[in-house]
PDB file of N, CA and C in Angstrom:
ATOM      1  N   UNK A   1       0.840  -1.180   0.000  1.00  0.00           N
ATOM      2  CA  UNK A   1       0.000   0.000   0.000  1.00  0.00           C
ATOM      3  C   UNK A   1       0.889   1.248   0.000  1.00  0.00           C
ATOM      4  N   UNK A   2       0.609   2.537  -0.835  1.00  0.00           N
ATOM      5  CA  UNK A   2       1.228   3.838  -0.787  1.00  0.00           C
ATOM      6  C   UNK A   2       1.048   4.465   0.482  1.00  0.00           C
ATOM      7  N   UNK A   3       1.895   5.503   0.412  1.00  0.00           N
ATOM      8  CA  UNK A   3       1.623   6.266   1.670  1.00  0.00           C
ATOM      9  C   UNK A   3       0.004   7.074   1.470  1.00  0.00           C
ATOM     10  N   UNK A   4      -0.467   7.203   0.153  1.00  0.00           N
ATOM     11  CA  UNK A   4      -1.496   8.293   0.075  1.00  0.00           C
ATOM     12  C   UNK A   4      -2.902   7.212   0.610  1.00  0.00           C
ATOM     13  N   UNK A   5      -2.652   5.721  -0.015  1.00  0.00           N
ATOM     14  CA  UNK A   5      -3.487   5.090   0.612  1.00  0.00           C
ATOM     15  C   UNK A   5      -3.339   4.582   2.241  1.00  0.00           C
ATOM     16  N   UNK A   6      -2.573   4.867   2.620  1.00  0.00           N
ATOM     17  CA  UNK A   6      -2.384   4.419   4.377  1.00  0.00           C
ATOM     18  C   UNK A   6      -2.985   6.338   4.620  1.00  0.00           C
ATOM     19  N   UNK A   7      -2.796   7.405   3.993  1.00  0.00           N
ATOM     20  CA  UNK A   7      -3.500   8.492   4.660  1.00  0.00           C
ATOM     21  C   UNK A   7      -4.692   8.280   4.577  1.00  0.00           C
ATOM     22  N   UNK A   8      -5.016   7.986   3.411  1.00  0.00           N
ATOM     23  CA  UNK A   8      -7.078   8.086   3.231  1.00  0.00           C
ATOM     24  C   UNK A   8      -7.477   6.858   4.122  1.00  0.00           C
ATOM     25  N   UNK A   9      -6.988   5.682   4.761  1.00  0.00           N
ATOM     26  CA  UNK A   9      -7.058   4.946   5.269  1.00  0.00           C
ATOM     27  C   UNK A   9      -7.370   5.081   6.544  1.00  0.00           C
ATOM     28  N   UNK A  10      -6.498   5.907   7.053  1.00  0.00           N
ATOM     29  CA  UNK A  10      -6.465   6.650   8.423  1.00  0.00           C
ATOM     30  C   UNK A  10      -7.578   7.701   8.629  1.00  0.00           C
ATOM     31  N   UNK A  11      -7.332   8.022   7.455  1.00  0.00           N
ATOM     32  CA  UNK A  11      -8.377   9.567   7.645  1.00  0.00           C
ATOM     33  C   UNK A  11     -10.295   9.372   7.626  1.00  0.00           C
ATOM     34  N   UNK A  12     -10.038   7.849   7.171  1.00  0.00           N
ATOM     35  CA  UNK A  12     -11.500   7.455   7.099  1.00  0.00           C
ATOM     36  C   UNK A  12     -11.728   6.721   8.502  1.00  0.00           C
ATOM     37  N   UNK A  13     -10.936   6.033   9.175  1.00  0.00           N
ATOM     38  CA  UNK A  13     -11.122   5.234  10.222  1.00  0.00           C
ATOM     39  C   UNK A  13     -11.510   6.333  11.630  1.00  0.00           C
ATOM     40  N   UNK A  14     -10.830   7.307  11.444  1.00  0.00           N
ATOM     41  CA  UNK A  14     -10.269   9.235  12.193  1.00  0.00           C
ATOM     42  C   UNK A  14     -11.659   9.585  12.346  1.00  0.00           C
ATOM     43  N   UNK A  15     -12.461   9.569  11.087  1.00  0.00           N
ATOM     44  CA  UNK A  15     -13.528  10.175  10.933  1.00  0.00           C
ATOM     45  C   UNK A  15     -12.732  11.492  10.750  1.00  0.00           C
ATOM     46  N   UNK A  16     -11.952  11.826  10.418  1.00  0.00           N
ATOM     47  CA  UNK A  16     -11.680  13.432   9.973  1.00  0.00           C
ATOM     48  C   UNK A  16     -12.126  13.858   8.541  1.00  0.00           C
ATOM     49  N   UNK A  17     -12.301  15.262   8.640  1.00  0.00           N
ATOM     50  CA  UNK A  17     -11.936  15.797   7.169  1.00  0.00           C
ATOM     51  C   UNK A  17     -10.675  16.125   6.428  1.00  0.00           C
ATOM     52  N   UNK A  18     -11.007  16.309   5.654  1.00  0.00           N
ATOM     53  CA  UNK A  18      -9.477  16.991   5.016  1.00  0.00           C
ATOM     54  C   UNK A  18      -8.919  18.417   5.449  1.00  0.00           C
ATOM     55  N   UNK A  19     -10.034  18.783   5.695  1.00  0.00           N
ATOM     56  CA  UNK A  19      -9.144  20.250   6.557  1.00  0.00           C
ATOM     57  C   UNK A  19      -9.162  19.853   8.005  1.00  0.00           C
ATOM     58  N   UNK A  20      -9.825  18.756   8.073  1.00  0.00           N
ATOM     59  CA  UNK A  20      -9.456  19.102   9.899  1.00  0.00           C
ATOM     60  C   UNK A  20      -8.056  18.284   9.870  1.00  0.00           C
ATOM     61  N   UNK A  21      -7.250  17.434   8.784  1.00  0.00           N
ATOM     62  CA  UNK A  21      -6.326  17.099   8.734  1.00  0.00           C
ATOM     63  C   UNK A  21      -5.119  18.270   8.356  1.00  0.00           C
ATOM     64  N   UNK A  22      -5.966  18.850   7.642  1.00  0.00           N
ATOM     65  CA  UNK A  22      -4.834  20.024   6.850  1.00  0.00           C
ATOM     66  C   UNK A  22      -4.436  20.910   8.237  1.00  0.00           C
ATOM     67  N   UNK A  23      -5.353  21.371   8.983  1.00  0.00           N
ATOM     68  CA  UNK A  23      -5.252  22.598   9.895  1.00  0.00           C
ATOM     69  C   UNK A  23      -4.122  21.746  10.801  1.00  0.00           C
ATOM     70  N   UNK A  24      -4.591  20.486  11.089  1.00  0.00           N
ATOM     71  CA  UNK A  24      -3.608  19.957  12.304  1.00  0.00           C
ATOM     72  C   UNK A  24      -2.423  20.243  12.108  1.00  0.00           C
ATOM     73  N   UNK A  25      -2.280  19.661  10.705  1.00  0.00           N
ATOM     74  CA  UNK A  25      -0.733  19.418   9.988  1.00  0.00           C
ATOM     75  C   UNK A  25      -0.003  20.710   9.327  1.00  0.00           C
ATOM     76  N   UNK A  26      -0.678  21.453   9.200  1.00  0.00           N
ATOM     77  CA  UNK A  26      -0.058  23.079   8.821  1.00  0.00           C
ATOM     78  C   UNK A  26      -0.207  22.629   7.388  1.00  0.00           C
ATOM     79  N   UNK A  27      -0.898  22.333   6.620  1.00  0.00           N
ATOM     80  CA  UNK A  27      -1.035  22.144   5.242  1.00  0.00           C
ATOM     81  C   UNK A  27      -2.068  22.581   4.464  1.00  0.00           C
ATOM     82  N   UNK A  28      -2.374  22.839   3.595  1.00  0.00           N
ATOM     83  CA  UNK A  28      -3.869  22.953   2.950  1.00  0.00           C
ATOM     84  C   UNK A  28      -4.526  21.702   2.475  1.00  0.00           C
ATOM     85  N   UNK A  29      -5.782  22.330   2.172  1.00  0.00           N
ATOM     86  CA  UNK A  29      -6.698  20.853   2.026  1.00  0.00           C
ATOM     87  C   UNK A  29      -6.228  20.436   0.797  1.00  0.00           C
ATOM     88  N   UNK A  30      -5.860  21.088  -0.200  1.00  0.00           N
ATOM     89  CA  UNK A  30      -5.507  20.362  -1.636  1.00  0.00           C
ATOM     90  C   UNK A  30      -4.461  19.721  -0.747  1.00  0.00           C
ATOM     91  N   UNK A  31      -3.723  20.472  -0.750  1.00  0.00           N
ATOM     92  CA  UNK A  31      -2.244  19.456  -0.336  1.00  0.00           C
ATOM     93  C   UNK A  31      -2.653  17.960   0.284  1.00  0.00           C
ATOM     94  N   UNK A  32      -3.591  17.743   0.904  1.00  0.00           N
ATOM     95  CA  UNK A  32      -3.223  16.180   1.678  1.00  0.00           C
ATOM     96  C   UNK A  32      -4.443  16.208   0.795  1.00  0.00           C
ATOM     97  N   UNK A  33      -5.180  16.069  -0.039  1.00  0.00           N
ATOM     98  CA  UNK A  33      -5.807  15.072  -1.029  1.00  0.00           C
ATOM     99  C   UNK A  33      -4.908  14.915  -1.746  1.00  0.00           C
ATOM    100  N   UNK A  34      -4.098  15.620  -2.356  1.00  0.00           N
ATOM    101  CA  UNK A  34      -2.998  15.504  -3.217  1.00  0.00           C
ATOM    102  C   UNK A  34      -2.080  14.133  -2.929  1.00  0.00           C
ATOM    103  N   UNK A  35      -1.817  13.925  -1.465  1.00  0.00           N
ATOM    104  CA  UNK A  35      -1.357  13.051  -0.734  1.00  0.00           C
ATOM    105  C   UNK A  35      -1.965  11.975  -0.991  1.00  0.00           C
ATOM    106  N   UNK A  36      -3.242  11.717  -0.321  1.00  0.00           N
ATOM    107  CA  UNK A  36      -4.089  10.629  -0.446  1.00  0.00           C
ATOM    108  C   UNK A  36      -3.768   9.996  -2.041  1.00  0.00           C
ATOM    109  N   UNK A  37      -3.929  11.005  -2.887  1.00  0.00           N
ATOM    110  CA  UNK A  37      -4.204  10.330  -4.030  1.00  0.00           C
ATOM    111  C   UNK A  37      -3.049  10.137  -4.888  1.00  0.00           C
ATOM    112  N   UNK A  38      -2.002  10.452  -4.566  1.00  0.00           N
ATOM    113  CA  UNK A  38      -0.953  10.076  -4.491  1.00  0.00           C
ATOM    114  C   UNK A  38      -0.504  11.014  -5.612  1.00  0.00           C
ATOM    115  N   UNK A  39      -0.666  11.714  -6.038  1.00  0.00           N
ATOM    116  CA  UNK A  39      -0.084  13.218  -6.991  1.00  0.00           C
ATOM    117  C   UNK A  39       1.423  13.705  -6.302  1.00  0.00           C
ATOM    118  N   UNK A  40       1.261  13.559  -5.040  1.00  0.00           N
ATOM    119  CA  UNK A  40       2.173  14.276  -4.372  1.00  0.00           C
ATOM    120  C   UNK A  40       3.333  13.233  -4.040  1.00  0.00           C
ATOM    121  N   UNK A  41       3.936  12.720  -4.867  1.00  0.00           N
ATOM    122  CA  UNK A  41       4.784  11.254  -4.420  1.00  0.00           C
ATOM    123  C   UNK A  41       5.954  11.449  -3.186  1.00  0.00           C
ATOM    124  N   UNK A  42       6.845  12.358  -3.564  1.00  0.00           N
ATOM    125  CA  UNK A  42       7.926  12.649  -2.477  1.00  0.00           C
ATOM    126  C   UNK A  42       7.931  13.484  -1.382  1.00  0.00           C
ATOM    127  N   UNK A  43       6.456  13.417  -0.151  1.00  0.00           N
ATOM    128  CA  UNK A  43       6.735  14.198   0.776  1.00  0.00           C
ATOM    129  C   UNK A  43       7.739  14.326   1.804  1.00  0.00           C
ATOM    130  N   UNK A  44       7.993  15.002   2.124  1.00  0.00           N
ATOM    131  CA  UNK A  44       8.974  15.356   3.320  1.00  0.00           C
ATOM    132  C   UNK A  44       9.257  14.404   4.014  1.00  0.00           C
ATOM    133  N   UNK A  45      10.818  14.113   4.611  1.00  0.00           N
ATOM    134  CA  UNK A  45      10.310  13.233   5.944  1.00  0.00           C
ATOM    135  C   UNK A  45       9.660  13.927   7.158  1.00  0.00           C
ATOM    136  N   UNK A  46       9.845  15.142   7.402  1.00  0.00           N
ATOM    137  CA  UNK A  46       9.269  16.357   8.270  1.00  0.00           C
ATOM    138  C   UNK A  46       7.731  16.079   8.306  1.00  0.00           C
ATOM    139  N   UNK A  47       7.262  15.978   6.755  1.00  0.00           N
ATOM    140  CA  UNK A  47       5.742  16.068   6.872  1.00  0.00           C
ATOM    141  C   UNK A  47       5.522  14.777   6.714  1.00  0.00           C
ATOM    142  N   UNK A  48       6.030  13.365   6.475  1.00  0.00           N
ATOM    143  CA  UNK A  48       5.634  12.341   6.999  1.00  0.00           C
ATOM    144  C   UNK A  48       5.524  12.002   8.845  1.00  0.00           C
ATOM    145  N   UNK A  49       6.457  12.568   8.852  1.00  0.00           N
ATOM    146  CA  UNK A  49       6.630  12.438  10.776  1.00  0.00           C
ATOM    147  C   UNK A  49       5.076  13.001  11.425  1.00  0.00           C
ATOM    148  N   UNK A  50       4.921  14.197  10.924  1.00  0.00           N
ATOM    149  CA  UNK A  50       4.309  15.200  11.166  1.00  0.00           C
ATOM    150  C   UNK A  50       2.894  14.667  11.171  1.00  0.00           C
ATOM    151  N   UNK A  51       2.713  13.878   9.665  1.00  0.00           N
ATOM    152  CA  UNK A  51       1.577  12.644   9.846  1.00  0.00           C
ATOM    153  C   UNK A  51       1.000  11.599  10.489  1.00  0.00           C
ATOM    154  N   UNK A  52       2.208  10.888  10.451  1.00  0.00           N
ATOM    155  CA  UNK A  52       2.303   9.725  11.181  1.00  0.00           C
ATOM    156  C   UNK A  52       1.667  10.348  13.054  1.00  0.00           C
ATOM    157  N   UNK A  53       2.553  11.587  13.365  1.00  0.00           N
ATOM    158  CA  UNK A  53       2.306  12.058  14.929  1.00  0.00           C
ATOM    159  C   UNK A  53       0.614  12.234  15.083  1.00  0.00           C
ATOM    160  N   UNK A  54       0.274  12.877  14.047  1.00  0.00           N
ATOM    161  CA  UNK A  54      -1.361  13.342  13.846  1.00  0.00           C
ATOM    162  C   UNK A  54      -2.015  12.519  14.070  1.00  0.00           C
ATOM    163  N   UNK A  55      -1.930  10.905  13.309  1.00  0.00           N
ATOM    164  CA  UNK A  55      -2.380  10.124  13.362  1.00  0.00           C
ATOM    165  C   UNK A  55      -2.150   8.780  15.034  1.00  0.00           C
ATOM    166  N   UNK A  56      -0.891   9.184  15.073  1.00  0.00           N
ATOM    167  CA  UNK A  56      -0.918   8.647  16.155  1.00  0.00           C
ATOM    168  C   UNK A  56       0.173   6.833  16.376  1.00  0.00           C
ATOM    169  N   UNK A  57       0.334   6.999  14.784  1.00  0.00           N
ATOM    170  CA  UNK A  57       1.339   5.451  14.655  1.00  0.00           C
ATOM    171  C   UNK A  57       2.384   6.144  14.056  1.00  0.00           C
ATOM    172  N   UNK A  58       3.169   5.183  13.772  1.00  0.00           N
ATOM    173  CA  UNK A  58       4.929   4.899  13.535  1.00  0.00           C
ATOM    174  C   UNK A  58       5.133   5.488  11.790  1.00  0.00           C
ATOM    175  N   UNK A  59       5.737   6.042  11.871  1.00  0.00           N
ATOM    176  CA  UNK A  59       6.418   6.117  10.103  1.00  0.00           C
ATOM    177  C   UNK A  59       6.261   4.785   9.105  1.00  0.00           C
ATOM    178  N   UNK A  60       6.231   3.378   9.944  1.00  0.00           N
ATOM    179  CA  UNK A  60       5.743   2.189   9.219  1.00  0.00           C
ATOM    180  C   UNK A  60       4.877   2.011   8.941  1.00  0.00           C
ATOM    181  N   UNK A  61       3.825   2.685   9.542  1.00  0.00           N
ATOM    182  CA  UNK A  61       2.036   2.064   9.488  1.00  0.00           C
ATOM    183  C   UNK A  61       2.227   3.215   8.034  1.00  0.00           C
ATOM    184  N   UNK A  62       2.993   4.138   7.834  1.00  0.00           N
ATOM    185  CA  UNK A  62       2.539   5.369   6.616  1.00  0.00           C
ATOM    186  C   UNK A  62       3.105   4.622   5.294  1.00  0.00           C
ATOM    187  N   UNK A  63       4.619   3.892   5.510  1.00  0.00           N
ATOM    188  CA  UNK A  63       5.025   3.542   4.181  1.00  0.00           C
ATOM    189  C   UNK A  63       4.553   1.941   3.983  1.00  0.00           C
ATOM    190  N   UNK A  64       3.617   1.443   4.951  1.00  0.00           N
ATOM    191  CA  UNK A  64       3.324   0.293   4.260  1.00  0.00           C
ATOM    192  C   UNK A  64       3.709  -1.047   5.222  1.00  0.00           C
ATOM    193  N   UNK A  65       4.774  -0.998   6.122  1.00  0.00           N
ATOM    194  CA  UNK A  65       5.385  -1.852   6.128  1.00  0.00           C
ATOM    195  C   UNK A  65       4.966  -2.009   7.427  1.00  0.00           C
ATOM    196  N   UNK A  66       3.985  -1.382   8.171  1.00  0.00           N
ATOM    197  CA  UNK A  66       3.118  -2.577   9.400  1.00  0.00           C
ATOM    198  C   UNK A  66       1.702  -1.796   8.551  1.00  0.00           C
ATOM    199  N   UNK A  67       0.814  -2.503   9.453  1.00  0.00           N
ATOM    200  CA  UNK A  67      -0.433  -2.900   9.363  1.00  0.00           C
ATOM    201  C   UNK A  67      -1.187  -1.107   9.804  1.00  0.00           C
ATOM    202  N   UNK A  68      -2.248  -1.168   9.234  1.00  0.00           N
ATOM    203  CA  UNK A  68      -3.354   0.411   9.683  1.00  0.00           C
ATOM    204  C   UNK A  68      -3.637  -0.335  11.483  1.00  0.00           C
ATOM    205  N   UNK A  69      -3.812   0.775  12.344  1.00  0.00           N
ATOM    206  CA  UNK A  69      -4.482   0.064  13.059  1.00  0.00           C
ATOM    207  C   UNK A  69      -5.560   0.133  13.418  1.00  0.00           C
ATOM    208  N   UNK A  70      -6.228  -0.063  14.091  1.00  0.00           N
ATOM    209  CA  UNK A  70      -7.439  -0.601  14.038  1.00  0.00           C
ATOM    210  C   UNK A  70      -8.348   0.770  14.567  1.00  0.00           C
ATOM    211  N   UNK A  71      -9.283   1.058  14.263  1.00  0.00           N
ATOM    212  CA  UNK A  71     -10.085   1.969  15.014  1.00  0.00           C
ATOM    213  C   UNK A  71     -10.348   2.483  16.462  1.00  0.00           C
ATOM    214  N   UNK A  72     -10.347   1.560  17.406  1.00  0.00           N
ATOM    215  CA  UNK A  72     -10.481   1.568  18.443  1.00  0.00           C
ATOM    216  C   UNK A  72      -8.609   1.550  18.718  1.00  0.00           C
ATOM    217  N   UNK A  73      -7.715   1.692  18.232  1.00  0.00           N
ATOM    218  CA  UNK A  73      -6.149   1.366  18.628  1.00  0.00           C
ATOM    219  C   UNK A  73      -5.908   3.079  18.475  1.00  0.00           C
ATOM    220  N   UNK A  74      -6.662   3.770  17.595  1.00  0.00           N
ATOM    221  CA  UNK A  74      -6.142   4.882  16.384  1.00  0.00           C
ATOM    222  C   UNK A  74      -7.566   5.960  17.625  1.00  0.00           C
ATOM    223  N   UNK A  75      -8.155   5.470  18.077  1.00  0.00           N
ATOM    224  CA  UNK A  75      -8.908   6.518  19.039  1.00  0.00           C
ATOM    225  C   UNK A  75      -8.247   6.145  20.003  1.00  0.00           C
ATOM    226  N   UNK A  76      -7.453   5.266  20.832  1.00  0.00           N
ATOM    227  CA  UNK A  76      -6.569   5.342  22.265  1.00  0.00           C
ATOM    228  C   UNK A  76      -5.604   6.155  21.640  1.00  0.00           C
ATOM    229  N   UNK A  77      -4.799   6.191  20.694  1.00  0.00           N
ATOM    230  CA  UNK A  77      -3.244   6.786  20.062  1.00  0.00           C
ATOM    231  C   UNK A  77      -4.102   8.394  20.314  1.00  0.00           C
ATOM    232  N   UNK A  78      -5.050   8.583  20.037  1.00  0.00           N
ATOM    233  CA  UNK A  78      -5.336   9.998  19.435  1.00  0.00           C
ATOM    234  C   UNK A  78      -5.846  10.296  21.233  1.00  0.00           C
ATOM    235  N   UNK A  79      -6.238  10.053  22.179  1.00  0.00           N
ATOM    236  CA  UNK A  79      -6.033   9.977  23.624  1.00  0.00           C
ATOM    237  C   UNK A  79      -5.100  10.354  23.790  1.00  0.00           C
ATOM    238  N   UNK A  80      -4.153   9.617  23.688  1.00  0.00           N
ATOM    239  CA  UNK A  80      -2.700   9.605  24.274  1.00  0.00           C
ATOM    240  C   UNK A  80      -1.775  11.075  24.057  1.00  0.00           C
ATOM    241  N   UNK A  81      -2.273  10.988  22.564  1.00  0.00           N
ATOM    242  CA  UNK A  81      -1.297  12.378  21.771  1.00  0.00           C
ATOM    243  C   UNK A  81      -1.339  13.391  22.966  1.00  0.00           C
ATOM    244  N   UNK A  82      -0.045  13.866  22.900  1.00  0.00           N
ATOM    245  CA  UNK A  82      -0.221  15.308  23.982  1.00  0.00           C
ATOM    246  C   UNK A  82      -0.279  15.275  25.680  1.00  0.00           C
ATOM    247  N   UNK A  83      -0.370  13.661  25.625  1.00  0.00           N
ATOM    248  CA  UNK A  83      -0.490  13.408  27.305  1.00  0.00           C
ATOM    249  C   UNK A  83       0.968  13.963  27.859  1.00  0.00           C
ATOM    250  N   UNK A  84       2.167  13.650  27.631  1.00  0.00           N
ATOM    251  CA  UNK A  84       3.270  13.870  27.942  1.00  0.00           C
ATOM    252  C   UNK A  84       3.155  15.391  28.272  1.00  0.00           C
ATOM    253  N   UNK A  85       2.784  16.310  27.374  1.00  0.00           N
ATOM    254  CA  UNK A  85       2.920  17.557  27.783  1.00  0.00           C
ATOM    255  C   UNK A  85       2.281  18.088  28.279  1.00  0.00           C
ATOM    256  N   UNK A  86       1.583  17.593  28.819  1.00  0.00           N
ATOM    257  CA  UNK A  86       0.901  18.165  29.965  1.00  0.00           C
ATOM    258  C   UNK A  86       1.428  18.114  31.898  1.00  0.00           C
ATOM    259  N   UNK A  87       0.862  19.187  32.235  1.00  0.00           N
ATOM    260  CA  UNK A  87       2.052  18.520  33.757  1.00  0.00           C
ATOM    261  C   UNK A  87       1.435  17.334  34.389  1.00  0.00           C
ATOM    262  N   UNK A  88       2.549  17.191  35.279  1.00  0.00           N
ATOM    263  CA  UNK A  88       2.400  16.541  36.349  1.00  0.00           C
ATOM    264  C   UNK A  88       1.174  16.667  36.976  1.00  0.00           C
ATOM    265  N   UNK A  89       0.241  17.380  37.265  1.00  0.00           N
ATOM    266  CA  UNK A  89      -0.765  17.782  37.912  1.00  0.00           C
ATOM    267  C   UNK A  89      -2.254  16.912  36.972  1.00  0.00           C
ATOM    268  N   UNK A  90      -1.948  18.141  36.016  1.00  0.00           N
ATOM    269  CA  UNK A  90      -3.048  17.544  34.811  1.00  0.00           C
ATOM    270  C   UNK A  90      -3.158  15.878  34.647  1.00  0.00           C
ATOM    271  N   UNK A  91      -1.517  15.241  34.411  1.00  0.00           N
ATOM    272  CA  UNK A  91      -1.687  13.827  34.305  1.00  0.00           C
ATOM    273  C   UNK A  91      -2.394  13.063  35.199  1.00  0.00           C
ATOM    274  N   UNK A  92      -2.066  13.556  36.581  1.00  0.00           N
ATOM    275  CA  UNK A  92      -2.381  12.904  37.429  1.00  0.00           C
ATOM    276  C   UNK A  92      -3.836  13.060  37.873  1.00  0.00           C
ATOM    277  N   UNK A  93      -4.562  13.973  37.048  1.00  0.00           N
ATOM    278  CA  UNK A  93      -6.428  14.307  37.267  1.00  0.00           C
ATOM    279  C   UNK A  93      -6.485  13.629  36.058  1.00  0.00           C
ATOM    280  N   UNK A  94      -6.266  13.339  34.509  1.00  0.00           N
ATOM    281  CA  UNK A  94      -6.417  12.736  33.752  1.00  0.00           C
ATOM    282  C   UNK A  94      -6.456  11.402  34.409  1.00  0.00           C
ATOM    283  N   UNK A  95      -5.355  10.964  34.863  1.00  0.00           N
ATOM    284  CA  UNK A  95      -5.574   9.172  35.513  1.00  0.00           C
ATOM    285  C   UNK A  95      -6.959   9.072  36.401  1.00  0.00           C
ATOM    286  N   UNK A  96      -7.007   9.776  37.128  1.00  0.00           N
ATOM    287  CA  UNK A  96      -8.351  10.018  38.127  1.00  0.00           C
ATOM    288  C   UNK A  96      -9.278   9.643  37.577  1.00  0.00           C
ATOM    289  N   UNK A  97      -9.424  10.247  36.400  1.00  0.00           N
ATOM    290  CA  UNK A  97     -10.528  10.375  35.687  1.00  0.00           C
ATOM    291  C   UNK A  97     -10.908   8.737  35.145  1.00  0.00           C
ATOM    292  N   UNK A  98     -10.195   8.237  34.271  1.00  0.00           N
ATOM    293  CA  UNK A  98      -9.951   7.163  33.969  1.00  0.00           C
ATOM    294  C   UNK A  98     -10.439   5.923  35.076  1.00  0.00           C
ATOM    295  N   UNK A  99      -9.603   6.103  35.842  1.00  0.00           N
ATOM    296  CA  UNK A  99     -10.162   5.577  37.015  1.00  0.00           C
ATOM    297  C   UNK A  99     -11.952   5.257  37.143  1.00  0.00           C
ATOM    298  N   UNK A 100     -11.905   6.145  37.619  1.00  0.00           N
ATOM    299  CA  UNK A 100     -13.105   6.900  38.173  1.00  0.00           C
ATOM    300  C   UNK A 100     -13.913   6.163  37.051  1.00  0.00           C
ATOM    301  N   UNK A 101     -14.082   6.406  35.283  1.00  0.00           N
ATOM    302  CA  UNK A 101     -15.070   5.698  34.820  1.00  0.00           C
ATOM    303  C   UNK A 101     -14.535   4.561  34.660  1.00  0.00           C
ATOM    304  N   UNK A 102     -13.380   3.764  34.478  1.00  0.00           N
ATOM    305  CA  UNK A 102     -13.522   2.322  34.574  1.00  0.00           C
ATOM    306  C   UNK A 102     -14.001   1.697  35.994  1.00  0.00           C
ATOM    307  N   UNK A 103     -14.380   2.230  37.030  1.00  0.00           N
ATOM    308  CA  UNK A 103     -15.063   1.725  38.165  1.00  0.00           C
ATOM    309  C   UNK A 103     -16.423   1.628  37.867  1.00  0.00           C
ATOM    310  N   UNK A 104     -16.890   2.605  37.369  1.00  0.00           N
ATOM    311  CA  UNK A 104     -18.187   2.550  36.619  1.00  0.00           C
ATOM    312  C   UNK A 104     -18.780   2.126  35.825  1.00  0.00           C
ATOM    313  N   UNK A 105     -17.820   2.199  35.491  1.00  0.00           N
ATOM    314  CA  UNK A 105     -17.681   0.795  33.967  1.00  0.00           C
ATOM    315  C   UNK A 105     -19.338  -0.429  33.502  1.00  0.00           C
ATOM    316  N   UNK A 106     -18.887  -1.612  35.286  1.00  0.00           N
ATOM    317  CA  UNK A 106     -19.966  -2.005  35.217  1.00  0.00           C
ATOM    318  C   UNK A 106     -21.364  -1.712  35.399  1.00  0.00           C
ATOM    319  N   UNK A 107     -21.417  -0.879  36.134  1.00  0.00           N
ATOM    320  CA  UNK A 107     -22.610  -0.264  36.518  1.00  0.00           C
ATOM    321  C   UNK A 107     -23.079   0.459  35.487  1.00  0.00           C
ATOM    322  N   UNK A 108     -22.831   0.851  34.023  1.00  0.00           N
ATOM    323  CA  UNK A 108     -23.072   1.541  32.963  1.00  0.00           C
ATOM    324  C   UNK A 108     -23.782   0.407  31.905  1.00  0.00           C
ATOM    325  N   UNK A 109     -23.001  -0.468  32.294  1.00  0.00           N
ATOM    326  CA  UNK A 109     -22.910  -2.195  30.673  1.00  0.00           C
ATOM    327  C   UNK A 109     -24.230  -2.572  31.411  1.00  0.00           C
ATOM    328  N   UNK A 110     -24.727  -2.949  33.079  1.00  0.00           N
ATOM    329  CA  UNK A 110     -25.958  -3.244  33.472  1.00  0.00           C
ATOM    330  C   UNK A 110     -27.349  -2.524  32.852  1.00  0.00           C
ATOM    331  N   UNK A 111     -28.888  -3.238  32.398  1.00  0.00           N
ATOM    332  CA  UNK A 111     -29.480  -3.109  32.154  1.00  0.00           C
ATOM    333  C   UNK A 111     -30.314  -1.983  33.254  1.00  0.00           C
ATOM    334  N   UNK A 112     -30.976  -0.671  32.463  1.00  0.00           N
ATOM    335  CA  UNK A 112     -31.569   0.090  33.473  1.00  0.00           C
ATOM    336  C   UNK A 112     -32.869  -0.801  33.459  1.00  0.00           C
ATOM    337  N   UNK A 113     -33.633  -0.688  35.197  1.00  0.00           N
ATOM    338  CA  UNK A 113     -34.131  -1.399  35.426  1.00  0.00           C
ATOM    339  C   UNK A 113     -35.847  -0.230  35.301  1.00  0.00           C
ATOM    340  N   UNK A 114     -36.859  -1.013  35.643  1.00  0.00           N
ATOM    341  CA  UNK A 114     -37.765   0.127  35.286  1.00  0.00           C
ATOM    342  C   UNK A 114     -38.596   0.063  36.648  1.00  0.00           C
TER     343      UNK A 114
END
C-alpha cells in the first residue's frame, strides 16, 4: 500500500476531514488530497513524521510496512497524543478520571431497570 493510501485509510477510520487534517498538519486541504491520491509522491520526511504524529502510529504504518491500526487502537493513540505535555498535575487528574469511569464501567454495561 502507498503512503497516500495508508493516509485516506487513516483519515476514514479518524472520521476526519481533510481540513481538519490540513489545519492539524499546517497544510492545505488540496495538499493532503494531493497526498491521499498520491499526486504528491515525495513528501517530506518532516511532513511524513508530522503525519504519522497526527495520526498517532509509527512512520511504518505510513510507508506500508506494518499494518493500519485498528479503530479503536487509532482513538486510544489519538487519547494519548499530547499526554506527555501536559504537567504533572493535569496527568495525574487525567488518571483520576480514567479511574473513576472504569469503576463505573460495570454499573453503565448493566441493564436500566424500570
Amino acid at each position: 500500500m502507498q503512503i497516500g493510501e495508508q493516509l485516506f485509510s487513516l483519515r476514514q477510520k479518524t472520521g476526519e476531514s481533510l481540513q481538519m487534517v490540513a489545519d492539524q498538519v499546517g497544510l492545505s486541504k488540496a495538499h493532503v488530497w494531493e497526498l491521499e491520491k498520491g499526486h504528491s509522491k515525495n513528501p517530506s520526511f518532516d511532513l511524513v513524521r508530522k503525519l504519522a504524529s497526527h495520526y498517532g502510529v509509527s512512520i511504518d504504518v505510513l510507508t506500508g510496512e506494518s499494518d493500519v491500526p485498528s479503530q479503536k487502537d487509532l482513538q486510544v493513540g489519538r487519547l494519548n497524543r499530547g499526554f506527555e505535555d501536559l504537567s504533572p498535575r493535569d496527568r495525574e487528574i487525567v488518571e483520576q478520571m480514567i479511574e473513576t469511569m472504569r469503576q463505573k464501567q460495570p454499573e453503565a454495561s448493566r441493564p436500566i431497570e424500570s
